[in-house]
N, C-alpha and C. Protein backbone atom coordinates (compact mmCIF):
# COMPACT_ATOMS: atom_id res chain seq x y z
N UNK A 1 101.82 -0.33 -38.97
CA UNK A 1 101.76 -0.01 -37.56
C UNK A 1 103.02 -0.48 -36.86
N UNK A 2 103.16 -0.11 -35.79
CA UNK A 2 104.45 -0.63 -34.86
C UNK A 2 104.64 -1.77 -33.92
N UNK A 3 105.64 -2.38 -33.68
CA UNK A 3 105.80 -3.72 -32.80
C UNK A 3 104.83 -3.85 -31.77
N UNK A 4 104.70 -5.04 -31.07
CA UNK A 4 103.64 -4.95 -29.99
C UNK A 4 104.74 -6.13 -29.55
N UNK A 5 105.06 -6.26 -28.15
CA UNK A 5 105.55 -6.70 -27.30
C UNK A 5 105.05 -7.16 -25.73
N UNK A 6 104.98 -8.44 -26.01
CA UNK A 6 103.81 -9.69 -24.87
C UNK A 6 105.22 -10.19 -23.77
N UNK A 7 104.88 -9.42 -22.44
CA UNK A 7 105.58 -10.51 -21.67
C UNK A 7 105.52 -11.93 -21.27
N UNK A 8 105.86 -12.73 -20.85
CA UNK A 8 105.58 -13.66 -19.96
C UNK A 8 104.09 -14.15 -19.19
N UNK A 9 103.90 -15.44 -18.78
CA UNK A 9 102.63 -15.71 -18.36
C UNK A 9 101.82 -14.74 -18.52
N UNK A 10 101.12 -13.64 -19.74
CA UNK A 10 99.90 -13.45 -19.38
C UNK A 10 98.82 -14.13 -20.23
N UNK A 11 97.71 -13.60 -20.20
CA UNK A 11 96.61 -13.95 -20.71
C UNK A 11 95.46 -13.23 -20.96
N UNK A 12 95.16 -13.63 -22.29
CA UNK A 12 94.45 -12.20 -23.11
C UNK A 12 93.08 -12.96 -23.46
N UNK A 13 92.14 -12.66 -22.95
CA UNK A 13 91.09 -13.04 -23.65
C UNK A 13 90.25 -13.17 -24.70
N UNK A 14 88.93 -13.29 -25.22
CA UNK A 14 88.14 -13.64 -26.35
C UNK A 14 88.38 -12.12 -26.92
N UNK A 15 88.03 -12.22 -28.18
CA UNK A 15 87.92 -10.73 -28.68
C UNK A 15 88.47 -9.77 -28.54
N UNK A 16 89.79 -9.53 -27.96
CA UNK A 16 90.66 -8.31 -27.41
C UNK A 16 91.50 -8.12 -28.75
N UNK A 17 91.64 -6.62 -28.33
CA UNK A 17 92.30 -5.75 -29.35
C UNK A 17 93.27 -5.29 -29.31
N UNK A 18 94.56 -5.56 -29.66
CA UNK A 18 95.78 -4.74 -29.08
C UNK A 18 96.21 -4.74 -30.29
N UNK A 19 97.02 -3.54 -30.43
CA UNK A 19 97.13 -2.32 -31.59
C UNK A 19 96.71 -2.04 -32.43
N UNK A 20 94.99 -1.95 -32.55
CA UNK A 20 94.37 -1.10 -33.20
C UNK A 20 95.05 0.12 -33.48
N UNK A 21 94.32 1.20 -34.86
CA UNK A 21 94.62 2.57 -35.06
C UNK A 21 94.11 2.95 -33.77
N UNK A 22 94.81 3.98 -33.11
CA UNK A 22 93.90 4.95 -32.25
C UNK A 22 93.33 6.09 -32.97
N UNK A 23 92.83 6.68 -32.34
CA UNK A 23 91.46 7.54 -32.51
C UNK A 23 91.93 9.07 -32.37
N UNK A 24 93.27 9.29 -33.42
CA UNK A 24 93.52 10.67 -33.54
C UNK A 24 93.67 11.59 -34.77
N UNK A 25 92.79 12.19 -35.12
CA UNK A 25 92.73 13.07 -36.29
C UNK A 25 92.98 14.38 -36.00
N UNK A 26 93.67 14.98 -37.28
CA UNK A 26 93.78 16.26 -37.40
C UNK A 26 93.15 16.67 -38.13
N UNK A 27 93.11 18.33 -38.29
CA UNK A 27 91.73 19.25 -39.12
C UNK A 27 92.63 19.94 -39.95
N UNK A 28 92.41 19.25 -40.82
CA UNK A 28 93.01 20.03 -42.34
C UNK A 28 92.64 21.14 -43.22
N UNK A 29 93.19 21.98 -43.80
CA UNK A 29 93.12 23.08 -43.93
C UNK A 29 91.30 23.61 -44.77
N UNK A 30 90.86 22.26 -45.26
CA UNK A 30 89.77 22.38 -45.63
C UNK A 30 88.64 22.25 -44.07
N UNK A 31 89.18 21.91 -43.48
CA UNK A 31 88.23 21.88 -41.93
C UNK A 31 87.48 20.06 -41.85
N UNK A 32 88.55 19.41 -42.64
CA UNK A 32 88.17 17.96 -42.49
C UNK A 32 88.65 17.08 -41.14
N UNK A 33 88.17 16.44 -40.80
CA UNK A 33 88.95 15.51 -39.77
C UNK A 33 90.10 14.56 -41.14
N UNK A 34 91.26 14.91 -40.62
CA UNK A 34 92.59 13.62 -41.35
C UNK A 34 92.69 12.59 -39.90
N UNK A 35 92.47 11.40 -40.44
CA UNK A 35 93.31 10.30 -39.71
C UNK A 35 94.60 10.29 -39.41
N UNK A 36 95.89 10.00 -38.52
CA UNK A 36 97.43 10.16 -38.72
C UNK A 36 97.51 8.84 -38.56
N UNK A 37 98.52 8.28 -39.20
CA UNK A 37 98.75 6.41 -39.12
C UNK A 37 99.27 7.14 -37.17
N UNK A 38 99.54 5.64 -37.25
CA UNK A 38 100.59 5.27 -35.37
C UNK A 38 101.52 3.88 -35.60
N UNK A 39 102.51 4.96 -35.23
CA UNK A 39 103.65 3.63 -35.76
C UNK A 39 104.57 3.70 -34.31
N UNK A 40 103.92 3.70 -32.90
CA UNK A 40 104.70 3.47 -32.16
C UNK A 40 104.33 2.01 -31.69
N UNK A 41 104.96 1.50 -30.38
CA UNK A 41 105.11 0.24 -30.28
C UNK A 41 103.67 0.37 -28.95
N UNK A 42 103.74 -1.19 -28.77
CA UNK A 42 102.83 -1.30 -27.46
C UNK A 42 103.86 -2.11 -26.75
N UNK A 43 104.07 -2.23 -25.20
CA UNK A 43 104.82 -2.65 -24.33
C UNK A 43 104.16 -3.51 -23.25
N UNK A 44 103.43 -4.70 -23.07
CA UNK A 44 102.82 -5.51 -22.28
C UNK A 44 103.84 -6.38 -21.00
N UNK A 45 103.73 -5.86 -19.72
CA UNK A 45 104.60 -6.62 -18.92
C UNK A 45 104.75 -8.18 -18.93
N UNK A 46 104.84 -8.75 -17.64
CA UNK A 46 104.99 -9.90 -17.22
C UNK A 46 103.42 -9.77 -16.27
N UNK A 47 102.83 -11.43 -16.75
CA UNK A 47 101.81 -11.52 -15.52
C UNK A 47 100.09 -10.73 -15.85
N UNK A 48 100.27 -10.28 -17.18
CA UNK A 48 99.25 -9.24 -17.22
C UNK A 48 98.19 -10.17 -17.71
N UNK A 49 96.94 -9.78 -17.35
CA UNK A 49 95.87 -10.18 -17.38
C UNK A 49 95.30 -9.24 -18.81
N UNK A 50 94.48 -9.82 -19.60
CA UNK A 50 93.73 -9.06 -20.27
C UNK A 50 92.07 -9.73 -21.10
N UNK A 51 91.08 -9.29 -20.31
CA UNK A 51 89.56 -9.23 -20.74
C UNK A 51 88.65 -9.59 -21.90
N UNK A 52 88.46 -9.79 -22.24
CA UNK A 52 87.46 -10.14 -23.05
C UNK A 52 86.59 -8.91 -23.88
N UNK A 53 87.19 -8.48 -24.87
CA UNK A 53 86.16 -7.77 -25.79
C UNK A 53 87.04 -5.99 -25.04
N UNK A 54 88.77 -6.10 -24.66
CA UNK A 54 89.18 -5.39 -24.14
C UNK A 54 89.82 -4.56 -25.79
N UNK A 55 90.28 -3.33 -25.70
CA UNK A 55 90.99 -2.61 -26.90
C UNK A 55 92.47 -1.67 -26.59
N UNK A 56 93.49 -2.11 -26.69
CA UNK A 56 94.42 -1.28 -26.26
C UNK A 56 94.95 -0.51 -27.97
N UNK A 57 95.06 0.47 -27.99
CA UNK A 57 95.55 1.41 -28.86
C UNK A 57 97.18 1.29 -29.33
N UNK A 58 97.20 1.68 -30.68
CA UNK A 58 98.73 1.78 -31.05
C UNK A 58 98.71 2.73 -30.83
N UNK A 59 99.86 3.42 -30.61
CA UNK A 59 100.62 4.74 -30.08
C UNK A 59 101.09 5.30 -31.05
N UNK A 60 100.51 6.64 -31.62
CA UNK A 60 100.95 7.71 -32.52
C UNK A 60 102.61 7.30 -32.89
N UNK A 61 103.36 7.65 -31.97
CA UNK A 61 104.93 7.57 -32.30
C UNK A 61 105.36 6.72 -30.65
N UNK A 62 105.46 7.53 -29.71
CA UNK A 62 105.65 6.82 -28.52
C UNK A 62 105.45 5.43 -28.52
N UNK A 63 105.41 4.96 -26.87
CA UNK A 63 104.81 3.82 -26.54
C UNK A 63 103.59 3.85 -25.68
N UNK A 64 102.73 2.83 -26.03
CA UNK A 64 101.70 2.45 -25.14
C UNK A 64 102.02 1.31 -24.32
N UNK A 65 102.00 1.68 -22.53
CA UNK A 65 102.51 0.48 -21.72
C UNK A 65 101.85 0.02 -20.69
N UNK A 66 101.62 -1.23 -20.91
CA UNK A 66 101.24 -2.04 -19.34
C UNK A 66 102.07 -2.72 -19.25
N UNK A 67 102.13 -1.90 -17.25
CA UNK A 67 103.06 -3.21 -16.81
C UNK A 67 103.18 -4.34 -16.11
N UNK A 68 103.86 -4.92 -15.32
CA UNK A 68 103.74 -5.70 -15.07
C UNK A 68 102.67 -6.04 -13.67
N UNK A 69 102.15 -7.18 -13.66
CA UNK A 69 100.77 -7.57 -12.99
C UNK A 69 99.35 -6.60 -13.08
N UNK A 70 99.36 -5.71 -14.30
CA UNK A 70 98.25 -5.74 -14.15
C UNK A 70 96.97 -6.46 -14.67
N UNK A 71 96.22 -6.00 -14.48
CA UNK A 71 95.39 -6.97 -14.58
C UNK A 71 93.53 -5.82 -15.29
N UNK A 72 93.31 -6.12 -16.61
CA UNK A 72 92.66 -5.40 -17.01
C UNK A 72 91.19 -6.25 -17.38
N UNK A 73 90.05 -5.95 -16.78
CA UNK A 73 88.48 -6.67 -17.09
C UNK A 73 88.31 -6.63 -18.29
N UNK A 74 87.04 -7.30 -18.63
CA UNK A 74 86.26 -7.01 -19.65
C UNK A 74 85.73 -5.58 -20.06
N UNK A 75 85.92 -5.14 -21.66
CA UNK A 75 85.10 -4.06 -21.88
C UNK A 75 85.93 -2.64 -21.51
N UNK A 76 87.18 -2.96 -21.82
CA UNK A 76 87.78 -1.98 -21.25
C UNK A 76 88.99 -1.13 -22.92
N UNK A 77 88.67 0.29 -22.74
CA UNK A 77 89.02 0.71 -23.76
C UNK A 77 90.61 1.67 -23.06
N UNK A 78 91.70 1.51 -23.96
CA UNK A 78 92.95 2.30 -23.29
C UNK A 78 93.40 2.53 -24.90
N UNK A 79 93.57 3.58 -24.68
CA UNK A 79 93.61 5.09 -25.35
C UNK A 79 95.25 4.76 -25.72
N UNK A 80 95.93 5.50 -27.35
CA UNK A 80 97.19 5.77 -27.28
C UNK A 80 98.03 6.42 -26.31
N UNK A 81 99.32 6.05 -26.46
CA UNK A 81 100.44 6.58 -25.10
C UNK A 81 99.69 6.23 -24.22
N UNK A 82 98.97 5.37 -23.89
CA UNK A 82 98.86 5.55 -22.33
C UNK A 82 99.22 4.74 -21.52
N UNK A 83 99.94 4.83 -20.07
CA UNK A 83 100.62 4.09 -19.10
C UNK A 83 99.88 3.54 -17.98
N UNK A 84 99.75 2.09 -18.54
CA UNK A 84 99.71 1.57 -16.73
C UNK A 84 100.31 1.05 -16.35
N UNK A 85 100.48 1.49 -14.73
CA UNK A 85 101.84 1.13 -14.08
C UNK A 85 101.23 -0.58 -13.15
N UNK A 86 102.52 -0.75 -12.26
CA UNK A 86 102.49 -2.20 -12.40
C UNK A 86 101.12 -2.32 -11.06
N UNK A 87 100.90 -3.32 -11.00
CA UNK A 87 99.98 -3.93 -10.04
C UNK A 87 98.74 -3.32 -9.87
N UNK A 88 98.27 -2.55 -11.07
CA UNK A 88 97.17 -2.02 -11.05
C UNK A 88 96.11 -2.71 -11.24
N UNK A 89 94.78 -2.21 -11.30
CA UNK A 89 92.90 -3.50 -11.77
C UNK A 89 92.62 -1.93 -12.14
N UNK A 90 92.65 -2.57 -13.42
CA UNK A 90 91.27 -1.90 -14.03
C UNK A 90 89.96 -2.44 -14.93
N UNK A 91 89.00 -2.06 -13.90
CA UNK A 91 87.92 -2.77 -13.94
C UNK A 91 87.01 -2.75 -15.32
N UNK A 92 85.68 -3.35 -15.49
CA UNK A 92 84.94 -3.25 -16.38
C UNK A 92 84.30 -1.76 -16.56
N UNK A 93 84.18 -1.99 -18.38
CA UNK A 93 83.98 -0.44 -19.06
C UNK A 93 85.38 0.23 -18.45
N UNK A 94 86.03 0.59 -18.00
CA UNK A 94 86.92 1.75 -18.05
C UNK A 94 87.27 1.81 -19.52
N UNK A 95 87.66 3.78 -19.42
CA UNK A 95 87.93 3.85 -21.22
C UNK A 95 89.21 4.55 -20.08
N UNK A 96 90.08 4.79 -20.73
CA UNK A 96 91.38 5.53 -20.74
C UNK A 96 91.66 5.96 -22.06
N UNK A 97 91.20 7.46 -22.23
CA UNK A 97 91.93 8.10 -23.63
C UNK A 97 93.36 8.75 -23.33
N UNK A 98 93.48 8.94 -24.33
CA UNK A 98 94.68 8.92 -25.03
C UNK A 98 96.09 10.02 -24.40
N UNK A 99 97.03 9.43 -23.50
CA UNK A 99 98.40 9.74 -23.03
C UNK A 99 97.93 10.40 -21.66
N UNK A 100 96.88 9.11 -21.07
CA UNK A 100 96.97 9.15 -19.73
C UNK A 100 97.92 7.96 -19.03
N UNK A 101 98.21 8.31 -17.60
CA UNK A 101 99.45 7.94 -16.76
C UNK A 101 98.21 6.83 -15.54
N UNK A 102 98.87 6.08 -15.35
CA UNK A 102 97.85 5.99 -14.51
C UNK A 102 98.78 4.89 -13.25
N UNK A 103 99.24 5.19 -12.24
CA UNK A 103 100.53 4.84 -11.04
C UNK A 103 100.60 3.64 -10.74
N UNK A 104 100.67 3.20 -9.76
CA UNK A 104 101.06 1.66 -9.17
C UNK A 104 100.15 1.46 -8.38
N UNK A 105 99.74 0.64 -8.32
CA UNK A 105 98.55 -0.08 -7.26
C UNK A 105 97.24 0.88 -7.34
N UNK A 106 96.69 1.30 -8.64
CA UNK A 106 95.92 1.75 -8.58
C UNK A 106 94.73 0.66 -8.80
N UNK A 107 93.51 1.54 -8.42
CA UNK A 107 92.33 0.58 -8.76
C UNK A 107 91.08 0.98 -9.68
N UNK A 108 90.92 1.28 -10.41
CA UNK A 108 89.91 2.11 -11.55
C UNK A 108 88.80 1.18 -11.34
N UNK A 109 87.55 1.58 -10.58
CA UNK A 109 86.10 1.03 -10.72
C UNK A 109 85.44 1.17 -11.99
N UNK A 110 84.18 0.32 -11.71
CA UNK A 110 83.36 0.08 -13.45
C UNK A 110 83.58 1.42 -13.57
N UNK A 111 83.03 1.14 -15.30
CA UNK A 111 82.98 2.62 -16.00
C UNK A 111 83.44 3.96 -15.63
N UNK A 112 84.80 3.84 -15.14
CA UNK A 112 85.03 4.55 -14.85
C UNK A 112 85.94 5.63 -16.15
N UNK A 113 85.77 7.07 -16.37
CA UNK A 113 86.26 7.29 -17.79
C UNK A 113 87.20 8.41 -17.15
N UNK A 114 88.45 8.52 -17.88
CA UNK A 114 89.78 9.29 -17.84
C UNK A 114 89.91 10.30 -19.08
N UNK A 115 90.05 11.19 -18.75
CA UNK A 115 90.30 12.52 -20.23
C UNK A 115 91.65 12.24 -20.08
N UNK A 116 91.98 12.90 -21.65
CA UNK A 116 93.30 12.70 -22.26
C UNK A 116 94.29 13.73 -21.57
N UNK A 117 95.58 13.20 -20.89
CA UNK A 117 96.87 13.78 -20.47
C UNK A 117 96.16 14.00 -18.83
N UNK A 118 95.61 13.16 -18.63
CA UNK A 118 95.25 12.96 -16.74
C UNK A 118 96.78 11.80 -16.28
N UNK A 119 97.12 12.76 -15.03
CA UNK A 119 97.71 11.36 -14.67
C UNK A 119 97.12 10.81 -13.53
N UNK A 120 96.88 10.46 -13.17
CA UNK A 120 96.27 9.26 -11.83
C UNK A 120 97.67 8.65 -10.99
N UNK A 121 98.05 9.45 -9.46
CA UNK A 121 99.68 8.93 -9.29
C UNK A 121 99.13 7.41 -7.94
N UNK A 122 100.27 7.28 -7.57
CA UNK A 122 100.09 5.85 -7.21
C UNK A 122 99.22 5.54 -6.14
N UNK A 123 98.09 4.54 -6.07
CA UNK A 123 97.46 3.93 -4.79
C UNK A 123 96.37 4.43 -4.92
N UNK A 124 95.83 4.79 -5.99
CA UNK A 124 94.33 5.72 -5.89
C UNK A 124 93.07 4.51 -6.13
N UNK A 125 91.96 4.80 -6.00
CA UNK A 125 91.46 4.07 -6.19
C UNK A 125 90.19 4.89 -6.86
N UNK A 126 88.97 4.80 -7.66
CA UNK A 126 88.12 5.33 -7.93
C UNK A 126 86.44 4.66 -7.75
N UNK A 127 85.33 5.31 -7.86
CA UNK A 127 84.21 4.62 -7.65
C UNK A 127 83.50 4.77 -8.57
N UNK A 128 82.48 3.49 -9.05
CA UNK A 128 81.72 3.21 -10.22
C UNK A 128 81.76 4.73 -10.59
N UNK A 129 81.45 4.56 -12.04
CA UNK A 129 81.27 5.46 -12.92
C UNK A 129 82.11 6.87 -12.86
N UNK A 130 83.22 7.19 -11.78
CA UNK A 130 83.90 8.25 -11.75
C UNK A 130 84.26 8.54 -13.11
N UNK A 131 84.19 10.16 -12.96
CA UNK A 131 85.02 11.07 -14.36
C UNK A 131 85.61 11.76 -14.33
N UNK A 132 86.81 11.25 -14.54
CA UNK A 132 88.28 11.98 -14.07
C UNK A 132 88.75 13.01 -15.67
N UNK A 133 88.73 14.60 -15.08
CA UNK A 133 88.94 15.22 -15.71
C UNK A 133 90.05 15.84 -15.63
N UNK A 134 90.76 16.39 -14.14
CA UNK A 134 92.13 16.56 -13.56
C UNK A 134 92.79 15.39 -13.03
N UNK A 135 94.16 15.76 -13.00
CA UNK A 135 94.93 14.76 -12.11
C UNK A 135 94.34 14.08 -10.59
N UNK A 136 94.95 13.27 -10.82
CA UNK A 136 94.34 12.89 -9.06
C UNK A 136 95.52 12.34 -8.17
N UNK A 137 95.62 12.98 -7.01
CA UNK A 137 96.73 12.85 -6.18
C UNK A 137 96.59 11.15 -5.73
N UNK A 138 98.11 11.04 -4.96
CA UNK A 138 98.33 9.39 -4.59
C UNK A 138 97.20 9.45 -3.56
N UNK A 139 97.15 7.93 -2.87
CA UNK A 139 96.84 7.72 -1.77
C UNK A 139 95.22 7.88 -1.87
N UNK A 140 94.18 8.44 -2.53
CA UNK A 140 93.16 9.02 -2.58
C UNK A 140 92.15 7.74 -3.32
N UNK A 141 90.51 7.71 -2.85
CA UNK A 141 89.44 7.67 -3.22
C UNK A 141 88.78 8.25 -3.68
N UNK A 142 88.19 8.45 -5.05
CA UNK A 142 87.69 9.37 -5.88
C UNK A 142 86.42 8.79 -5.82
N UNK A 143 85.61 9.59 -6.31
CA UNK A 143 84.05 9.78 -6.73
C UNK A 143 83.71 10.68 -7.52
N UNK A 144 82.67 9.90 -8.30
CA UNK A 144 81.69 11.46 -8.65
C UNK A 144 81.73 11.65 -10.54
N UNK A 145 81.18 13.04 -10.71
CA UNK A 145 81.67 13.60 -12.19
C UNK A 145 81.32 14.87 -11.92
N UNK A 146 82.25 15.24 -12.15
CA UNK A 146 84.01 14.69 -11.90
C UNK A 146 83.79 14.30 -10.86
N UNK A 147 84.80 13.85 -10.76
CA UNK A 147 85.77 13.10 -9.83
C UNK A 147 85.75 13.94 -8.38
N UNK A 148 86.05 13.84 -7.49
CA UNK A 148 86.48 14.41 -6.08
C UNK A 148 86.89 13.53 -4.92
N UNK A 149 87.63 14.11 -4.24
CA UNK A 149 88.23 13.54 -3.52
C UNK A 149 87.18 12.68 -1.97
N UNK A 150 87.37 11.29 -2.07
CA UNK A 150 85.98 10.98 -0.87
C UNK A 150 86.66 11.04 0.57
N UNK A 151 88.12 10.29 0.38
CA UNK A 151 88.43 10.32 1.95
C UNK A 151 90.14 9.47 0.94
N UNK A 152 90.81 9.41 2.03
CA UNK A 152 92.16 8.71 1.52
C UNK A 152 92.25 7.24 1.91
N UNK A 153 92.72 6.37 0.97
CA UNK A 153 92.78 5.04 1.47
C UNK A 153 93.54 5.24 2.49
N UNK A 154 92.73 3.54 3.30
CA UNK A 154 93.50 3.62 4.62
C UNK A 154 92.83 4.14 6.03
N UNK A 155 91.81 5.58 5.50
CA UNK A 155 91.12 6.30 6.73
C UNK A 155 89.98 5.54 7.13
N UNK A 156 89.77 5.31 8.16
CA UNK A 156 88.15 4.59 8.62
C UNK A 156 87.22 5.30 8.20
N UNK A 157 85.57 4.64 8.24
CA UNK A 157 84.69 5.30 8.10
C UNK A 157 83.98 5.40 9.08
N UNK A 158 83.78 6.40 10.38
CA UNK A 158 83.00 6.01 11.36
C UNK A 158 83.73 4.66 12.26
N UNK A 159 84.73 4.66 12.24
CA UNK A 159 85.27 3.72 12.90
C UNK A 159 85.52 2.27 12.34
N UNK A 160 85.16 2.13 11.38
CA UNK A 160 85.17 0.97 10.67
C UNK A 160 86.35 1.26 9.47
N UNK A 161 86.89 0.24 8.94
CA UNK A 161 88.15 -0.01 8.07
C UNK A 161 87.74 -0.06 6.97
């Protein structure tokens, strides 16, 4: 498998997994699932937090990256290639499969699950159990399954913040 690279002050909890095989097979000419090794690297910022009983994926060829300050719960599964950007929370149960993007200051609620090649751009935030199947624009509160748009961070509700 490929390098894995730990910044500065973080901290990884009980049972966490970083660079496991990820979870990509091909269908071979007999109609079998083949396993492909992953010999890319993993990239861990400065400051990052990481969960208890959490699994980050080795990356086919690419890289798989967190960056700096984020901060990832318990129970949380992230998929090959996939990017989190800096100052993000992602919360308990989130899965992130495989060569999703996910922006800056985002906030991923429980269980919340991401399909593969979603990007999520910066400041979004999502609610328990959302299922993000398309992209989701900046600035936005998601809900639902799928996913939809609830209102944009920032807007009151009824007058309240």
């Amino acid at each position: 498998t490929g390098k894995t690279f730990i910044g500065s002050s973080c901290l990884i909890k009980d049972n966490s997994t970083i660079g496991t095989e990820g979870y990509d097979f091909e269908i071979d000419s007999k109609g079998r699932p083949i396993h492909t090794p992953h010999i890319g690297e993993i990239r861990i910022g400065d400051n990052v937090w990481i969960g208890s009983n959490a699994t980050i994926e080795s990356p086919f060829i690419k890289t798989t990256l967190i960056g700096n300050n984020v901060k990832i719960d318990d129970l949380v599964q992230i998929g090959s290639e996939a990017i989190v950007q800096k100052n993000s929370l992602i919360t308990a149960g989130v899965i992130l499969s495989n060569n999703v993007v996910i922006g800056e200051s985002c906030v991923l609620g429980p269980n919340t699950s991401v399909r593969e090649y979603v990007v999520i751009e910066n400041n979004v935030q999502t609610g328990i159990g959302a299922v993000v199947i398309r992209n989701l624009e900046k600035d936005g509160i998601y809900v639902g399954n799928p996913s939809r748009l609830l209102r944009n961070r920032g807007e009151s509700i009824g007058g309240q913040e």
